[in-house]
C-alpha atoms as a PDB file:
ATOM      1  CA  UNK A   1       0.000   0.000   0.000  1.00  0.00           C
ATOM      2  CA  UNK A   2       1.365   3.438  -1.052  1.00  0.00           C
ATOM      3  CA  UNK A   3       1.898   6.254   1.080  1.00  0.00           C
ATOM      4  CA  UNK A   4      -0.447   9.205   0.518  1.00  0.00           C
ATOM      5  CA  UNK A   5       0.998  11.932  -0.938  1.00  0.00           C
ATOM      6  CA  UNK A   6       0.327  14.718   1.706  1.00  0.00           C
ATOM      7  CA  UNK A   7       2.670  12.531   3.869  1.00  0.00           C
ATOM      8  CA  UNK A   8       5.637  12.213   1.352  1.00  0.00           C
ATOM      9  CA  UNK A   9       5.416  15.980   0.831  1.00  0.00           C
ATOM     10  CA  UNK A  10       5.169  16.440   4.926  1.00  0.00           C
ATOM     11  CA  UNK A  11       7.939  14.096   5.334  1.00  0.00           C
ATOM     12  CA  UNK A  12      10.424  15.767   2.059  1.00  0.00           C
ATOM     13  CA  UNK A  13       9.418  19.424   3.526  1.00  0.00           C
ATOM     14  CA  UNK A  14      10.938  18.283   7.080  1.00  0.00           C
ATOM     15  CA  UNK A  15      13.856  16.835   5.567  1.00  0.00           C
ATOM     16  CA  UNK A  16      14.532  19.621   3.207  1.00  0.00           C
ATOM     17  CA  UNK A  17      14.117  22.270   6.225  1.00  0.00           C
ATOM     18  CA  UNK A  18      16.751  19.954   8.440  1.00  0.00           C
ATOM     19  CA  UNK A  19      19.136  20.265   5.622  1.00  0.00           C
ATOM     20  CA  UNK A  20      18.686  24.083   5.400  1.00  0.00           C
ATOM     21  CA  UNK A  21      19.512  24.657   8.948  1.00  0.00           C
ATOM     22  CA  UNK A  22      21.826  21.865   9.505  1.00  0.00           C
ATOM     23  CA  UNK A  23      25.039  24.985   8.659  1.00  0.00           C
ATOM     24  CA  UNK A  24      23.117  27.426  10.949  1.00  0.00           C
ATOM     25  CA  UNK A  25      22.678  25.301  13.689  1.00  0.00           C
ATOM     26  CA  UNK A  26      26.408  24.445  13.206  1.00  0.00           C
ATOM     27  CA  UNK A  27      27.717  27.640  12.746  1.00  0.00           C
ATOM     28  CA  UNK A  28      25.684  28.714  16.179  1.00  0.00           C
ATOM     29  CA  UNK A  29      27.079  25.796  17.831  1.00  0.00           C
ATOM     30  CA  UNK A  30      30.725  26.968  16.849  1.00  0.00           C
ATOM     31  CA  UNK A  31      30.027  30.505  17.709  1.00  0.00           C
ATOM     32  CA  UNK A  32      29.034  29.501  21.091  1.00  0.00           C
ATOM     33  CA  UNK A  33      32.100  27.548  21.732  1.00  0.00           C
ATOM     34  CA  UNK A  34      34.728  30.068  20.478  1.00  0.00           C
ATOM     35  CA  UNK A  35      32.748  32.449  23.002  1.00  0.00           C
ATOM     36  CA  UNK A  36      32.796  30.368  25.761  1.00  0.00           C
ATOM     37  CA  UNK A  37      36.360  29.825  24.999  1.00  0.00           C
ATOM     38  CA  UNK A  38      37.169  33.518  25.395  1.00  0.00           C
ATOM     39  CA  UNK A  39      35.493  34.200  28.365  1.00  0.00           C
ATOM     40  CA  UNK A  40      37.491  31.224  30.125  1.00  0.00           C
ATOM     41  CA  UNK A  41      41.142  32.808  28.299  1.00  0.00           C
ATOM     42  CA  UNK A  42      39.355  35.834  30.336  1.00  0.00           C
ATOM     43  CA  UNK A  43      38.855  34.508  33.520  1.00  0.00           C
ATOM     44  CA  UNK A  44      42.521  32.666  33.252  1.00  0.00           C
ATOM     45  CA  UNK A  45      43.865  36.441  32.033  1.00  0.00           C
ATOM     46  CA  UNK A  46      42.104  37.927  35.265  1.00  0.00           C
ATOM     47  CA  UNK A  47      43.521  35.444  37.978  1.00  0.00           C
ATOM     48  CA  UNK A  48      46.717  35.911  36.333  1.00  0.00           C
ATOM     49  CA  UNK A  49      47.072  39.460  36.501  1.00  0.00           C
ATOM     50  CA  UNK A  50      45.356  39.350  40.339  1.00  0.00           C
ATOM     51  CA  UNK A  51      48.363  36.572  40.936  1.00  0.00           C
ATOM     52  CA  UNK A  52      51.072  39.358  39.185  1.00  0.00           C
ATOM     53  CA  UNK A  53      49.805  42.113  41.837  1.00  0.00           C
ATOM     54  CA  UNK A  54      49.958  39.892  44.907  1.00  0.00           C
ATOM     55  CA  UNK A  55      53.330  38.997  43.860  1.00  0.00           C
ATOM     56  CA  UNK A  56      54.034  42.831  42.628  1.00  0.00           C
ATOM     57  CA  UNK A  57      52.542  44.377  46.044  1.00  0.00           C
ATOM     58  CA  UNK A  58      54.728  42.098  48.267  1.00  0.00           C
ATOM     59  CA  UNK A  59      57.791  42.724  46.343  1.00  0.00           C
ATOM     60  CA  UNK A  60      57.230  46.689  46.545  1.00  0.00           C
ATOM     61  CA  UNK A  61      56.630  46.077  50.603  1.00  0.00           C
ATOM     62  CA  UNK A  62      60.058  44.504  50.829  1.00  0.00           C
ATOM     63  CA  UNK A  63      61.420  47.175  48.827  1.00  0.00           C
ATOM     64  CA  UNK A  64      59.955  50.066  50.979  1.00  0.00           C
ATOM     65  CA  UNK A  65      61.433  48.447  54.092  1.00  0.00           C
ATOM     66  CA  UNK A  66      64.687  48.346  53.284  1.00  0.00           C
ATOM     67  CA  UNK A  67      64.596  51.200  52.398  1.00  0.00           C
ATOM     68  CA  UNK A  68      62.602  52.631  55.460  1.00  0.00           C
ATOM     69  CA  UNK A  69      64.683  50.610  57.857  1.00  0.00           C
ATOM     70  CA  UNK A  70      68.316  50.589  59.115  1.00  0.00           C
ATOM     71  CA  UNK A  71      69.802  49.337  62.076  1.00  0.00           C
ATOM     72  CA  UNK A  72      72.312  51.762  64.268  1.00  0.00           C
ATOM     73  CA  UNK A  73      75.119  50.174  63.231  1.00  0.00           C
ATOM     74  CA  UNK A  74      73.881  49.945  59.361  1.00  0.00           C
ATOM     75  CA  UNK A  75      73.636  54.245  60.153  1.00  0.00           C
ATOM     76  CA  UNK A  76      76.388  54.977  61.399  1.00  0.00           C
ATOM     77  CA  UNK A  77      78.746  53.261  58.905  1.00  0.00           C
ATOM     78  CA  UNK A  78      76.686  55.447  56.385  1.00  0.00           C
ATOM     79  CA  UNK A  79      77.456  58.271  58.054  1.00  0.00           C
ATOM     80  CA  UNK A  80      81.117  57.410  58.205  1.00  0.00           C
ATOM     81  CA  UNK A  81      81.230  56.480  54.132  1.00  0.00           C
ATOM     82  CA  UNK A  82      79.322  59.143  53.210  1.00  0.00           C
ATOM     83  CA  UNK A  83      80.590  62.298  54.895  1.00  0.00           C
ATOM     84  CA  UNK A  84      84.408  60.915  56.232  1.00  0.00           C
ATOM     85  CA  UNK A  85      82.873  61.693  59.505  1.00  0.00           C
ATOM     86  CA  UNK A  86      83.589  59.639  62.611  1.00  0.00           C
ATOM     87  CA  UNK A  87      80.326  59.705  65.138  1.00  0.00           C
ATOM     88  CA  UNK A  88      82.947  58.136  67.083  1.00  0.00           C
ATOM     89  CA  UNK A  89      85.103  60.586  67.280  1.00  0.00           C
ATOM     90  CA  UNK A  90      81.835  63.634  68.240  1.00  0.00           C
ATOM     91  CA  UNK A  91      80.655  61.461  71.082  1.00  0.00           C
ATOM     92  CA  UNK A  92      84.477  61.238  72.248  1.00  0.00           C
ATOM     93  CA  UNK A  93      85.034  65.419  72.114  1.00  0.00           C
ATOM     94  CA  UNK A  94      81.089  65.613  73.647  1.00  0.00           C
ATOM     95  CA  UNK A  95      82.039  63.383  76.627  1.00  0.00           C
ATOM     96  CA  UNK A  96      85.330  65.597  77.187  1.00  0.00           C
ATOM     97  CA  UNK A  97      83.747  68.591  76.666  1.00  0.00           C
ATOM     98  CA  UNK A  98      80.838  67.618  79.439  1.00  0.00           C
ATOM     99  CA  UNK A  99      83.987  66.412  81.493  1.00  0.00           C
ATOM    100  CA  UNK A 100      85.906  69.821  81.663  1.00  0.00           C
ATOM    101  CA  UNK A 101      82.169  71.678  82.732  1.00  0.00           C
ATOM    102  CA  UNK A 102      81.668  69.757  85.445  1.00  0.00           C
ATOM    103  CA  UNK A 103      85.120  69.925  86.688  1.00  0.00           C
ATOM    104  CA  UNK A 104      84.212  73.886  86.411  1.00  0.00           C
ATOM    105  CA  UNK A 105      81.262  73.134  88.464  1.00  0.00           C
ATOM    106  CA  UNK A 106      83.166  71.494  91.020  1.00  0.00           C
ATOM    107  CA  UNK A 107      85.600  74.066  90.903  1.00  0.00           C
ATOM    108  CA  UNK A 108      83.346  76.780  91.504  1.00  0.00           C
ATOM    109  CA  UNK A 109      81.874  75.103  94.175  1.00  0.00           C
ATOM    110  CA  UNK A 110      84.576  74.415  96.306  1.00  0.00           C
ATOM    111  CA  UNK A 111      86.305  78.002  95.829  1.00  0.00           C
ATOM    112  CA  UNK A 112      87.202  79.318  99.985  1.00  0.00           C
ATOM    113  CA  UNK A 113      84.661  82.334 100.220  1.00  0.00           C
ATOM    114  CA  UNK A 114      86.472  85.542 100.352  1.00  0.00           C
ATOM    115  CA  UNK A 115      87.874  86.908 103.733  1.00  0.00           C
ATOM    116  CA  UNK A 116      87.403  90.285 104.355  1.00  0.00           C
ATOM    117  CA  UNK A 117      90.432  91.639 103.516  1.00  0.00           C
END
């Protein structure tokens, strides 16, 4: 028994429209891939560069304490390179000097009182 002919036609119009929109429905399919493909290179591209300024902000710290930070010693030899000066040497002449005013003070405190005279 044949098929009628209002099926054949049903049936050859569904084929021919699966066929037309077989390259769309590809072509979609594509285009969603390649765009969920670059929002992934995005998301790698952002926790990269977040990575890059944790590593960037912690190297800057340790840069701006050395350079904020210096030990006595570390200071003074700085001083000593830099301008030939000896702190040394200051806090030697400071302790003499302080030396020689209280043996002044001393002095003066011990001098007889006049006698009338």
């Amino acid at each position: 028994m044949p098929l009628p002919e209002e099926v054949v036609q049903s049936v050859s119009s569904t084929n021919f429209k699966s066929l037309g929109d077989g390259p769309s429905f590809y072509h979609n399919l594509a285009m969603s891939n390649a765009v969920n493909q670059q929002n992934l290179a995005a998301q790698n591209s952002i926790a990269q560069q977040q990575a890059l300024g944790t590593v960037l902000t912690a190297a800057v710290g340790k840069i701006v304490k050395a350079l904020t930070e210096a030990d006595a010693e570390e200071a003074v030899s700085l001083n000593k390179v830099m301008s030939g000066d000896d702190v040394a040497q200051k806090i030697a002449s400071l302790i003499g000097a302080l030396g020689f005013g209280q043996i002044g003070a001393k002095t003066a405190q011990t001098t007889p009182p006049p006698t009338g005279g």
